[in-house]
Protein backbone atom coordinates (compact mmCIF):
# COMPACT_ATOMS: atom_id res chain seq x y z
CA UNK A 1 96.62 104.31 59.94
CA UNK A 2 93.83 106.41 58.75
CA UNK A 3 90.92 107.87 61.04
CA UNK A 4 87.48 107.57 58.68
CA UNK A 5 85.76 108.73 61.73
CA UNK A 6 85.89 110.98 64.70
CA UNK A 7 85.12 108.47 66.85
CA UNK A 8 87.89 106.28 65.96
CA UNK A 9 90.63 106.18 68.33
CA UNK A 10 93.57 107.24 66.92
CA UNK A 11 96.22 104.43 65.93
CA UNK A 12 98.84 106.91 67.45
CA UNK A 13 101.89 104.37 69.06
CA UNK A 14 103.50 104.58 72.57
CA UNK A 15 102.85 103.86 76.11
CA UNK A 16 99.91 105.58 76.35
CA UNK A 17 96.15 105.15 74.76
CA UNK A 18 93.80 108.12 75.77
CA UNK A 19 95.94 109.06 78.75
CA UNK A 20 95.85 105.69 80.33
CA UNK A 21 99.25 103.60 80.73
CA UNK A 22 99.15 100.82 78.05
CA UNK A 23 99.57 97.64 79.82
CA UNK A 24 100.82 94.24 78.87
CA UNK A 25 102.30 91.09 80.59
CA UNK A 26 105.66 89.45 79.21
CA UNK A 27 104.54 85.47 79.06
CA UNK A 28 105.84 83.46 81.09
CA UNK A 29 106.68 80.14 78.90
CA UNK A 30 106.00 80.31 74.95
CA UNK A 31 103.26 78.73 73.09
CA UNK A 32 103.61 76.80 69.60
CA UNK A 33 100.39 79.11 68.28
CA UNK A 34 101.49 82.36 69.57
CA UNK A 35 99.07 83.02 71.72
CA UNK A 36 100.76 84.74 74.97
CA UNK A 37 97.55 84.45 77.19
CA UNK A 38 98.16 82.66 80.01
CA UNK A 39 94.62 81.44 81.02
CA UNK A 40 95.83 80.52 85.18
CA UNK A 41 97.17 83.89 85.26
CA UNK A 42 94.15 85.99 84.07
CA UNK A 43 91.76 83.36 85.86
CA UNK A 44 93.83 85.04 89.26
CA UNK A 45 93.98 88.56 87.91
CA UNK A 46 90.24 88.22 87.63
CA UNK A 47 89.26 86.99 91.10
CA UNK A 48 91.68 89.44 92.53
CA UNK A 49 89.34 92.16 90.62
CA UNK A 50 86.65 90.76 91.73
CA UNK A 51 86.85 90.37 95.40
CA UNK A 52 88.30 93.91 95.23
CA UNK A 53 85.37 95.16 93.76
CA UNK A 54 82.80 92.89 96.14
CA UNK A 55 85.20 94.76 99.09
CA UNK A 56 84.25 98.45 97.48
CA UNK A 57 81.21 98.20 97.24
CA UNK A 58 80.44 96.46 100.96
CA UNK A 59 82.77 99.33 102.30
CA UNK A 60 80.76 101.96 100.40
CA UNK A 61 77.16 100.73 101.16
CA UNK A 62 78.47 100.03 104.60
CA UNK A 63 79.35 103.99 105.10
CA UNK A 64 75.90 104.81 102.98
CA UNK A 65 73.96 103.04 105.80
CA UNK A 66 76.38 104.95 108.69
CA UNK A 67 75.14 108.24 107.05
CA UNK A 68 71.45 107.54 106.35
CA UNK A 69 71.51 106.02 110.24
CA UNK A 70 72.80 109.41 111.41
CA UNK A 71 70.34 111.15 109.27
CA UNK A 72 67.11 109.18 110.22
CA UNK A 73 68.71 108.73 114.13
């Protein structure tokens, strides 16, 4: 592969892109197109994410009020 651009990421190979681990899940049962998504899985892997995130930023606002409290009190 050929960078035309410096803003191209570069089509280097192995386990990493950037620094960051490259990632992938081995499917679980084949399809007849190909297509390794499994939608159940990512439907779970995305309300994991998500109620993680919703639990950040309660915790976070949560200590933001402690400190403005102690400020103002």
């Amino acid at each position: 592969m050929e960078r035309t651009a410096l803003k191209h990421l570069a089509g280097e190979t192995g386990e990493t892109v950037m620094g960051a681990p490259v990632q992938y899940r081995v499917p679980t049962q084949p399809s007849a197109d190909g297509n390794t998504v499994d939608m159940d899985v990512e439907r779970a892997q995305f309300a994991d994410n998500a109620m993680r995130y919703e639990a950040s930023v309660r915790f976070v606002s949560g200590k933001a009020k402690e400190v403005l409290a102690a400020l103002q009190g």
